[in-house]
PDB file of N, CA and C in Angstrom:
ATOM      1  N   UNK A   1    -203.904 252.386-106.018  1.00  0.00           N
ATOM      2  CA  UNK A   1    -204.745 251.220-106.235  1.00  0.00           C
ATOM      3  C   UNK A   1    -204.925 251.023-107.736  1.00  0.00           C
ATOM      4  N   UNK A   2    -204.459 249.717-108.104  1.00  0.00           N
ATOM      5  CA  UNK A   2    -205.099 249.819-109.776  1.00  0.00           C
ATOM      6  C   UNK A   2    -205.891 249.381-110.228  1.00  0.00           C
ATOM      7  N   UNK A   3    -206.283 250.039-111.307  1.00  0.00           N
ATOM      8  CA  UNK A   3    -207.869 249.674-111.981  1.00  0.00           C
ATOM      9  C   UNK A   3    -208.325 248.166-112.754  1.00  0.00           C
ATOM     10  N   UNK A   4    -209.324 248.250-112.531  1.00  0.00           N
ATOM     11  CA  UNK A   4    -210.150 246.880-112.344  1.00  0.00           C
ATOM     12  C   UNK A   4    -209.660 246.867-114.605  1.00  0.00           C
ATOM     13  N   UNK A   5    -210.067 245.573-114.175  1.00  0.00           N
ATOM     14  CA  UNK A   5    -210.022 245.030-115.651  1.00  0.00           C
ATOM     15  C   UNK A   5    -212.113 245.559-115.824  1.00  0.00           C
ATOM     16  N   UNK A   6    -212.132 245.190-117.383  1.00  0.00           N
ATOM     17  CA  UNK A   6    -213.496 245.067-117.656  1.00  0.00           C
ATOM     18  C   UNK A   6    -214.029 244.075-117.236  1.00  0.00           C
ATOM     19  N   UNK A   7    -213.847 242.951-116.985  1.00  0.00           N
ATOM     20  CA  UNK A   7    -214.011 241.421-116.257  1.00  0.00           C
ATOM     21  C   UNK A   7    -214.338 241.666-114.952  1.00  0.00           C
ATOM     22  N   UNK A   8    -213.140 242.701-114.346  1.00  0.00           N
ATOM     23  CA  UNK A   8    -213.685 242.710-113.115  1.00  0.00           C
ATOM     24  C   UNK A   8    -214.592 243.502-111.801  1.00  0.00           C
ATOM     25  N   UNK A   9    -214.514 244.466-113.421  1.00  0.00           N
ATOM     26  CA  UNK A   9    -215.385 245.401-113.084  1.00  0.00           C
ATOM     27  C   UNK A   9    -217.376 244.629-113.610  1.00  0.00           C
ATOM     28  N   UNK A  10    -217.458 243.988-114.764  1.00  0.00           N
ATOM     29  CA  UNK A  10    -218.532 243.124-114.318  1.00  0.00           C
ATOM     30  C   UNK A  10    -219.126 242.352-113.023  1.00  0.00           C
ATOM     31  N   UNK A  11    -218.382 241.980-112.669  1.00  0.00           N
ATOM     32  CA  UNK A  11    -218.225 241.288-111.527  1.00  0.00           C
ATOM     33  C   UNK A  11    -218.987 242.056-109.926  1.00  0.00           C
ATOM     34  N   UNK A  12    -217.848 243.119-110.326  1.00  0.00           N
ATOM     35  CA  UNK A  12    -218.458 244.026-109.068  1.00  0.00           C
ATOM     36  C   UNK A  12    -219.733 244.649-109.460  1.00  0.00           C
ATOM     37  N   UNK A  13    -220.014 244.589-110.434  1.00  0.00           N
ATOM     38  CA  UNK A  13    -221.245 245.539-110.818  1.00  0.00           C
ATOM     39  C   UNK A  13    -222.273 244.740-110.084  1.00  0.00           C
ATOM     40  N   UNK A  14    -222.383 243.352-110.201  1.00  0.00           N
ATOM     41  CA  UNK A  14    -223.236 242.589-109.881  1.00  0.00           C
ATOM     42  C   UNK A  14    -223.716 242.658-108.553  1.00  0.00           C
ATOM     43  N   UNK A  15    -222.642 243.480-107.499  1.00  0.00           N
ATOM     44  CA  UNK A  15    -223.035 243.541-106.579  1.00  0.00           C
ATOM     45  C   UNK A  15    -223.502 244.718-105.860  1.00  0.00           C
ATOM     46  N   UNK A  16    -223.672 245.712-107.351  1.00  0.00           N
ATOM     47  CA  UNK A  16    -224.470 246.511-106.607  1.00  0.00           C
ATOM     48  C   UNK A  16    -225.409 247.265-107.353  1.00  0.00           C
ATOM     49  N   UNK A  17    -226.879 246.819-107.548  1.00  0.00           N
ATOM     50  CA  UNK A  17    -227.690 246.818-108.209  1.00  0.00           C
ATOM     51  C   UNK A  17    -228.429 248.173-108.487  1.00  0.00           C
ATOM     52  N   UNK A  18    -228.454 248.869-109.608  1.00  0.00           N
ATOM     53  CA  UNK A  18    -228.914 249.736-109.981  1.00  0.00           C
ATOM     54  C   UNK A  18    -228.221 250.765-110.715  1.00  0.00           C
ATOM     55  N   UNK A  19    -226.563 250.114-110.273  1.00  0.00           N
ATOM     56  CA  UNK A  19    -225.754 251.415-110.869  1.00  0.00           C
ATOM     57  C   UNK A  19    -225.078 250.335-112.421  1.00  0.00           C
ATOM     58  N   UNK A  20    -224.543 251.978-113.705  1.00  0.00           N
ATOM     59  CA  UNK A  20    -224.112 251.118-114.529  1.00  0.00           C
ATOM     60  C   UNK A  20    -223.048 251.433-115.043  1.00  0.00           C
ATOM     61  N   UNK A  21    -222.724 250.899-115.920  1.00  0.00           N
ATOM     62  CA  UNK A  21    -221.047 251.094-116.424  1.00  0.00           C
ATOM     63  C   UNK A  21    -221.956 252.337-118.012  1.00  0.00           C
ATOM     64  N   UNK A  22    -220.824 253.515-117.595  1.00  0.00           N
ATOM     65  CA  UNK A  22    -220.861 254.449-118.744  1.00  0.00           C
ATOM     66  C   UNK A  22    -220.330 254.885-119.199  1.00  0.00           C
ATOM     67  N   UNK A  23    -219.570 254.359-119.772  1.00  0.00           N
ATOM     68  CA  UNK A  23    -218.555 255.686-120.969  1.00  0.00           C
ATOM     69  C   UNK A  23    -217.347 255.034-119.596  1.00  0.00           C
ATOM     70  N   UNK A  24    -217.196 254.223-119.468  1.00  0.00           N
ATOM     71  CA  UNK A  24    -215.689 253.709-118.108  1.00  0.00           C
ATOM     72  C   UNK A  24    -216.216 254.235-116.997  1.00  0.00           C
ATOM     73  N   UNK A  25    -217.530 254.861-116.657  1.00  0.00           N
ATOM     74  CA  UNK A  25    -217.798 255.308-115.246  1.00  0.00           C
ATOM     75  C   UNK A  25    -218.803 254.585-114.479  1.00  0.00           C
ATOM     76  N   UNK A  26    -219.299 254.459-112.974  1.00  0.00           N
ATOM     77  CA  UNK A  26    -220.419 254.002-112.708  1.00  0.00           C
ATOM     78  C   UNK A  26    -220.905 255.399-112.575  1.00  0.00           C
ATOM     79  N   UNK A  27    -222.179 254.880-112.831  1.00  0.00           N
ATOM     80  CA  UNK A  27    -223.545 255.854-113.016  1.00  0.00           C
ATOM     81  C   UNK A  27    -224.537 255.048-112.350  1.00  0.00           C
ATOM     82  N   UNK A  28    -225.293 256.316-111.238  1.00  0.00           N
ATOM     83  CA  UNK A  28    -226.490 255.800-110.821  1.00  0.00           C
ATOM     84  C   UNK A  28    -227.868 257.221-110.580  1.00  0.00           C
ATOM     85  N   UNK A  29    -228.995 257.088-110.994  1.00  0.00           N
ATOM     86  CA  UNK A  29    -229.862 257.948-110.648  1.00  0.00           C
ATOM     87  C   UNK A  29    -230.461 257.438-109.237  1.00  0.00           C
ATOM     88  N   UNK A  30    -230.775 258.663-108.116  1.00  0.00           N
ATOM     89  CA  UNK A  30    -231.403 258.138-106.837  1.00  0.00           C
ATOM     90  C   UNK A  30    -232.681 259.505-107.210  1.00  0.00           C
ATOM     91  N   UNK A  31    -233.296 259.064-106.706  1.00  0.00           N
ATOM     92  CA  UNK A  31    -235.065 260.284-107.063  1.00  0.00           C
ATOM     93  C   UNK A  31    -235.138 260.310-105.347  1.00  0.00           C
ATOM     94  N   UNK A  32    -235.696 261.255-104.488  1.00  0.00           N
ATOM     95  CA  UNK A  32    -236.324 261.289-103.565  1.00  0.00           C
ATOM     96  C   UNK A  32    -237.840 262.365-103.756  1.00  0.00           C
ATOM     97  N   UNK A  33    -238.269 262.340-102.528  1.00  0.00           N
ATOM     98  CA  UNK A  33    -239.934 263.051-102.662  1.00  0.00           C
ATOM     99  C   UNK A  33    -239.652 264.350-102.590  1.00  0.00           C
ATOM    100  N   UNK A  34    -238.698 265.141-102.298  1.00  0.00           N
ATOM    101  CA  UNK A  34    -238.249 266.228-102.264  1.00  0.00           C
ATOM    102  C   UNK A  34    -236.652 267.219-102.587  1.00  0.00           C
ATOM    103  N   UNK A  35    -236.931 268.352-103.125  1.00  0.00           N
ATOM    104  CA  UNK A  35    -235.616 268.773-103.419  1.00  0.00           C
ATOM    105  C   UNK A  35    -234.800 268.912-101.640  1.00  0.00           C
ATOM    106  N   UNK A  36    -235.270 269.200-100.914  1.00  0.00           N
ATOM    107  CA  UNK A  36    -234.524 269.331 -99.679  1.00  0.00           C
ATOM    108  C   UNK A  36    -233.853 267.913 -99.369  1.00  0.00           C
ATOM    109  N   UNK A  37    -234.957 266.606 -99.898  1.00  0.00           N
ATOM    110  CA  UNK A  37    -234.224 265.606 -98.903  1.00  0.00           C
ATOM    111  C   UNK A  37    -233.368 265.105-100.108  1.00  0.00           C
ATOM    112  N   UNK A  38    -233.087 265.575-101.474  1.00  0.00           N
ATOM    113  CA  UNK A  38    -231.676 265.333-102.252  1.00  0.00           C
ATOM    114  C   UNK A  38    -230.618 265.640-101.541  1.00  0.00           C
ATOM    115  N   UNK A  39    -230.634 267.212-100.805  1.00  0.00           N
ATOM    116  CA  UNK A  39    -229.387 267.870-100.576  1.00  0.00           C
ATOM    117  C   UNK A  39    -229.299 267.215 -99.433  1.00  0.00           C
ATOM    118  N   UNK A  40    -230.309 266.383 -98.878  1.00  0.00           N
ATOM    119  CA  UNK A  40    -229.516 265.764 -97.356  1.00  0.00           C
ATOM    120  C   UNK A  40    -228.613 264.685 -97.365  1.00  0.00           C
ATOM    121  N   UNK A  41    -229.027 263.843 -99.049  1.00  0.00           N
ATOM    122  CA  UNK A  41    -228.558 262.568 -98.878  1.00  0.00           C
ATOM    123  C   UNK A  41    -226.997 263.556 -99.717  1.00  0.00           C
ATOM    124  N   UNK A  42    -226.609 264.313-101.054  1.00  0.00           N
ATOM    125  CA  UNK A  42    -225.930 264.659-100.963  1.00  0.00           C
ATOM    126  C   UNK A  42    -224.958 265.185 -99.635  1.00  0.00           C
ATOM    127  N   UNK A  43    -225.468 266.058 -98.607  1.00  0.00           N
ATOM    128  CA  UNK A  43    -225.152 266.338 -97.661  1.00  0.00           C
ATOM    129  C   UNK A  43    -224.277 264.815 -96.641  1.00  0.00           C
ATOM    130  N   UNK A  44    -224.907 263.755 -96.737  1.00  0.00           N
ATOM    131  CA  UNK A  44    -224.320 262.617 -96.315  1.00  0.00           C
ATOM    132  C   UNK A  44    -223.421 261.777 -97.014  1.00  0.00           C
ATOM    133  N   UNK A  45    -223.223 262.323 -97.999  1.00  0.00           N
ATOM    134  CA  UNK A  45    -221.918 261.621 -98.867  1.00  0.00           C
ATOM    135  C   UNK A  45    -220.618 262.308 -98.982  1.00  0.00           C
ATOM    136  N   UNK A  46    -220.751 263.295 -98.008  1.00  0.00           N
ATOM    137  CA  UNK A  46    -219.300 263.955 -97.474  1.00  0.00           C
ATOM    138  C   UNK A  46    -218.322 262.839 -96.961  1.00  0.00           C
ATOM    139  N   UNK A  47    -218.594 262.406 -96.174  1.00  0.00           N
ATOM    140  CA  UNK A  47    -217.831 261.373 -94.805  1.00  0.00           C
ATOM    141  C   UNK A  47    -216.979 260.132 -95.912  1.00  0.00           C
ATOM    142  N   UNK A  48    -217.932 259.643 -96.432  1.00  0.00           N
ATOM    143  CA  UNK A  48    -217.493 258.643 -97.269  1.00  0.00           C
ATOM    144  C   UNK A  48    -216.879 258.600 -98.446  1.00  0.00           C
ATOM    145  N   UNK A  49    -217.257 259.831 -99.089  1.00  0.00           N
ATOM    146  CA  UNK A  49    -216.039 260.604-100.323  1.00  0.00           C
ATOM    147  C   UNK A  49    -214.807 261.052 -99.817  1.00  0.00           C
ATOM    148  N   UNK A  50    -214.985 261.761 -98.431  1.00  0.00           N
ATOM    149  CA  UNK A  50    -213.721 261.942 -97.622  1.00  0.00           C
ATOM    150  C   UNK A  50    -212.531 260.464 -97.431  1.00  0.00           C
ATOM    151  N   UNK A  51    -213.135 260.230 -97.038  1.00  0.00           N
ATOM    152  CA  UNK A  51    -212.703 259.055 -96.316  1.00  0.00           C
ATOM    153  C   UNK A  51    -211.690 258.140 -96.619  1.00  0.00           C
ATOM    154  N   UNK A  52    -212.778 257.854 -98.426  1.00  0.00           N
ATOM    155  CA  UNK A  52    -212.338 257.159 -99.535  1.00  0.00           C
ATOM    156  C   UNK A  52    -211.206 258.122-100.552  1.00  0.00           C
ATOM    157  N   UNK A  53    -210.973 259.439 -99.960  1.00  0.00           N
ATOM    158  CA  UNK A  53    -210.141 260.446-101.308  1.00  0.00           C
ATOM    159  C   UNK A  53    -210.835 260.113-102.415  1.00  0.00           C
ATOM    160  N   UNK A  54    -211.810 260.222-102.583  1.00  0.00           N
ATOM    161  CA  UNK A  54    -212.538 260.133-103.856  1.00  0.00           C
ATOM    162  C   UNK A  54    -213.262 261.668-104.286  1.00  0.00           C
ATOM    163  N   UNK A  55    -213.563 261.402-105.780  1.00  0.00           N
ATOM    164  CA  UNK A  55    -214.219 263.179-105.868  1.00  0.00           C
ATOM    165  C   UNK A  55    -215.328 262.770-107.055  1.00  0.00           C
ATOM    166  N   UNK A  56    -216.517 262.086-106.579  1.00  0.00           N
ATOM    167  CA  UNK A  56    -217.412 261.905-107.518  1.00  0.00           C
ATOM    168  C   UNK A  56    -218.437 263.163-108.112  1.00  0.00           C
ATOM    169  N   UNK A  57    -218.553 262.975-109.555  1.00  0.00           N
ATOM    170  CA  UNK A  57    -219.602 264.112-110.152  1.00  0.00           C
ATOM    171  C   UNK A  57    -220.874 263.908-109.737  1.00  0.00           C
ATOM    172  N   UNK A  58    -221.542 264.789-108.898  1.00  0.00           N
ATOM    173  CA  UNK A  58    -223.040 264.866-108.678  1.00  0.00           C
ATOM    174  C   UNK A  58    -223.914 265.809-109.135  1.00  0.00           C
ATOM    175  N   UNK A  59    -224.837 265.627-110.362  1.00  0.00           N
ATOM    176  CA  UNK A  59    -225.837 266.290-111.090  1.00  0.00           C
ATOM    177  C   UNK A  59    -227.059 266.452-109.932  1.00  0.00           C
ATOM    178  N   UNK A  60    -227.769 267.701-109.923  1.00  0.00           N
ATOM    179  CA  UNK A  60    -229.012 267.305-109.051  1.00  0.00           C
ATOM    180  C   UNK A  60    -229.887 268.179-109.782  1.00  0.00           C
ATOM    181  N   UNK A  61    -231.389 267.804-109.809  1.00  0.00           N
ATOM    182  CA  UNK A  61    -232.290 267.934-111.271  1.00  0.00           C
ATOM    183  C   UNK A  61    -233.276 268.437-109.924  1.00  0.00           C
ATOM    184  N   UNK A  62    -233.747 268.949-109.190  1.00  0.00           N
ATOM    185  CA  UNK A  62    -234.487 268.730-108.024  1.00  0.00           C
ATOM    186  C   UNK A  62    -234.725 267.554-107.384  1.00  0.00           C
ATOM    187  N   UNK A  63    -235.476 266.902-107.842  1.00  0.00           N
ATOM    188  CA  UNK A  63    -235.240 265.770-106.447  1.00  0.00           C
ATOM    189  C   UNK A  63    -234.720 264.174-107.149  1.00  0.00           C
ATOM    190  N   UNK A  64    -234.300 264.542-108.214  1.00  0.00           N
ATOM    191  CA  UNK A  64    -233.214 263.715-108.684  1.00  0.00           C
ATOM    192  C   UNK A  64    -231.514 263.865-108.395  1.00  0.00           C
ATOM    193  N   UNK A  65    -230.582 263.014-108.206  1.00  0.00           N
ATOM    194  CA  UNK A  65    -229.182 262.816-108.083  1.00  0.00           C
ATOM    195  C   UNK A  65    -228.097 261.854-108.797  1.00  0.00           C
ATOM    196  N   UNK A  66    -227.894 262.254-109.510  1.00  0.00           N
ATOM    197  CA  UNK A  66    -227.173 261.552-110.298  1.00  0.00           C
ATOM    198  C   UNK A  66    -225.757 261.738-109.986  1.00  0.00           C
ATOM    199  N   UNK A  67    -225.049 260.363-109.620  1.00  0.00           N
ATOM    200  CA  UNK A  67    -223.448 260.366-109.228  1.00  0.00           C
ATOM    201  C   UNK A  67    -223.130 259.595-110.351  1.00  0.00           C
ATOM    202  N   UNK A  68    -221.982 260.061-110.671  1.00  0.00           N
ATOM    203  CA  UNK A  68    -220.915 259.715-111.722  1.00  0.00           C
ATOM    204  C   UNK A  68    -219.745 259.300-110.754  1.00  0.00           C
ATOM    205  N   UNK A  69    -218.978 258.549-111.003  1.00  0.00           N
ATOM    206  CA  UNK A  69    -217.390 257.742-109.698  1.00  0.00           C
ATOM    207  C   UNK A  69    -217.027 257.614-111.195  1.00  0.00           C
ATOM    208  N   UNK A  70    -215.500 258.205-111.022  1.00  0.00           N
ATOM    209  CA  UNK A  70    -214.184 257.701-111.839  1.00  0.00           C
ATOM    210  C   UNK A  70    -213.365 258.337-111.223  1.00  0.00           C
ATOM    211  N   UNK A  71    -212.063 257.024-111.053  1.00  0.00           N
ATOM    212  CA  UNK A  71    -210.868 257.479-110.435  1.00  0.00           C
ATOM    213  C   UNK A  71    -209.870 258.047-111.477  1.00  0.00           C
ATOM    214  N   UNK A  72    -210.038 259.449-111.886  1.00  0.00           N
ATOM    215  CA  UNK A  72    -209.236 260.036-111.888  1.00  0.00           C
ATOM    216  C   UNK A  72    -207.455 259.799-112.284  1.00  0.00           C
ATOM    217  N   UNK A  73    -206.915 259.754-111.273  1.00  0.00           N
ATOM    218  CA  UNK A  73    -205.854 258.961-110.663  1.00  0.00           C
ATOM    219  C   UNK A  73    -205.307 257.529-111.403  1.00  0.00           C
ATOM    220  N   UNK A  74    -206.243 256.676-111.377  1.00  0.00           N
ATOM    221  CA  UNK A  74    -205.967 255.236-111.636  1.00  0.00           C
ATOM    222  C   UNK A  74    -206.263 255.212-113.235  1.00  0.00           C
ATOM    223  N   UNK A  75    -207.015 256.028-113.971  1.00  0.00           N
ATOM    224  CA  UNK A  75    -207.162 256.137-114.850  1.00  0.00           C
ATOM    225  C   UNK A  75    -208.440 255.260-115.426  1.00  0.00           C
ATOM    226  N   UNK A  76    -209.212 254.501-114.497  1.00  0.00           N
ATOM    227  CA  UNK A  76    -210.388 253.816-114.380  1.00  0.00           C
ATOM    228  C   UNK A  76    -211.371 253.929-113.149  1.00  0.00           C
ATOM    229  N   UNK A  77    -211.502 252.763-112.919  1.00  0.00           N
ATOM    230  CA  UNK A  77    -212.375 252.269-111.629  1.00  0.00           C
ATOM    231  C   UNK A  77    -211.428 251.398-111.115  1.00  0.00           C
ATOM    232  N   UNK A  78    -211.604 251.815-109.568  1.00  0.00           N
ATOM    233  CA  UNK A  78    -210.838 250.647-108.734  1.00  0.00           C
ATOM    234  C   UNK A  78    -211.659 250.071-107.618  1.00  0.00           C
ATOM    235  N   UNK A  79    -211.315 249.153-107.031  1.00  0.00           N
ATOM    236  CA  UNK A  79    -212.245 248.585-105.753  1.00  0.00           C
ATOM    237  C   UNK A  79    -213.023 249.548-105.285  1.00  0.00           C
ATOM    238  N   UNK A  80    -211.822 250.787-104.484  1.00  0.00           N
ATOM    239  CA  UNK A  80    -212.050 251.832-104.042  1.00  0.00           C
ATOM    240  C   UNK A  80    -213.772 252.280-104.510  1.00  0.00           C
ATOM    241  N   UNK A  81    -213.324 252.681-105.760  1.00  0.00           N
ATOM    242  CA  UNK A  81    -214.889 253.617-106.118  1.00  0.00           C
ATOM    243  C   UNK A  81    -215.956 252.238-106.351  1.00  0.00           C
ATOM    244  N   UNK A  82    -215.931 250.922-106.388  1.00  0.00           N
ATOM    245  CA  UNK A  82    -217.147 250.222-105.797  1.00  0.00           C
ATOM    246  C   UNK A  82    -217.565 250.399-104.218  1.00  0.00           C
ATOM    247  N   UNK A  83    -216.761 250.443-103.438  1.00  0.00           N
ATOM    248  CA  UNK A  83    -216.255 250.736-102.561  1.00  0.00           C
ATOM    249  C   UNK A  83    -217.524 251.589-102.050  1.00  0.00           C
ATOM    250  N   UNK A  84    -217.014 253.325-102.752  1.00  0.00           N
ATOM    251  CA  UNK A  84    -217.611 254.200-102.748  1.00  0.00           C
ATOM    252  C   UNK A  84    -219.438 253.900-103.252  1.00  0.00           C
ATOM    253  N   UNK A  85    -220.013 253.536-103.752  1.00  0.00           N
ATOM    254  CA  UNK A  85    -220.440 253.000-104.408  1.00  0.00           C
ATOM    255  C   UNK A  85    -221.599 252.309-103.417  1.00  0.00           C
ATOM    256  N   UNK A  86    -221.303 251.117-102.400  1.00  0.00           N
ATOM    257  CA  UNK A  86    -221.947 250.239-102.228  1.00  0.00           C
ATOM    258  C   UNK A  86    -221.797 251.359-100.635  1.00  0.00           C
ATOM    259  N   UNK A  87    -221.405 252.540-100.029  1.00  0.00           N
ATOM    260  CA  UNK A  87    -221.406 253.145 -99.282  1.00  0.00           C
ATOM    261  C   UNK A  87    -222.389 254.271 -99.552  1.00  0.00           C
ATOM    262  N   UNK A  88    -222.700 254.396-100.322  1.00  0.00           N
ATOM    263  CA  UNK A  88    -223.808 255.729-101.482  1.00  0.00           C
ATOM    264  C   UNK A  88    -225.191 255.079-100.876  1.00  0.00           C
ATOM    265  N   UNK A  89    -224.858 253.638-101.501  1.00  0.00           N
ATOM    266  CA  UNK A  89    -226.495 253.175-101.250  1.00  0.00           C
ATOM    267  C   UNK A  89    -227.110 252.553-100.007  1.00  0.00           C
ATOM    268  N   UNK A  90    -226.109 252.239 -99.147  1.00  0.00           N
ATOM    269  CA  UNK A  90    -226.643 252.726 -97.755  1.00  0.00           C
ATOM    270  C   UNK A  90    -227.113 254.006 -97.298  1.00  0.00           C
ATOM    271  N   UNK A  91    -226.670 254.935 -97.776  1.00  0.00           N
ATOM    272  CA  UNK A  91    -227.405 256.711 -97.501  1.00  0.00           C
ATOM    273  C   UNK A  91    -228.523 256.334 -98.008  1.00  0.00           C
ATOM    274  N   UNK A  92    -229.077 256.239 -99.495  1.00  0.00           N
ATOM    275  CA  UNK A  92    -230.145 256.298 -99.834  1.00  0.00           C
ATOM    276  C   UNK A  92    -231.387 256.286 -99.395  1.00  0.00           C
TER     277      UNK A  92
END
């Protein structure tokens, strides 16, 4: 799959609110009320990282989560990791 232009990676950003462009990556912080219910929503982003062959960086601070998405591979961002992305924040 090849990677989005900067144009069109604006574009997609728009549609999914909260995450941002960093250094060529999306970045998003999710907070929950507890360190247990981080590792659940981590715990639920198996299926959809699978799914997608994707391998996003996840920081966890206690009951903070921070995902980092870059494809690797494509040498950017592709649909794919919006993709990934707008599938994250349905777990949330």
């Amino acid at each position: 799959m090849p990677k989005l232009s900067l144009h069109q990676i604006g574009l997609e950003l728009k549609k999914i609110p909260g995450w941002s462009l960093m250094q060529g990556r999306l970045v998003k912080e999710f907070r929950f009320n507890s360190f247990p219910t981080a590792v659940i929503f981590i715990n639920n982003m198996v299926d959809p990282v699978e799914e997608l062959d994707l391998h996003p960086e996840i920081t966890v601070k206690y009951n903070r989560v921070t995902v980092t998405i870059f494809n690797h591979p494509a040498g950017g961002l592709t649909e794919k990791d919006f993709e990934l992305a707008k599938r994250i924040d349905e777990l949330a």
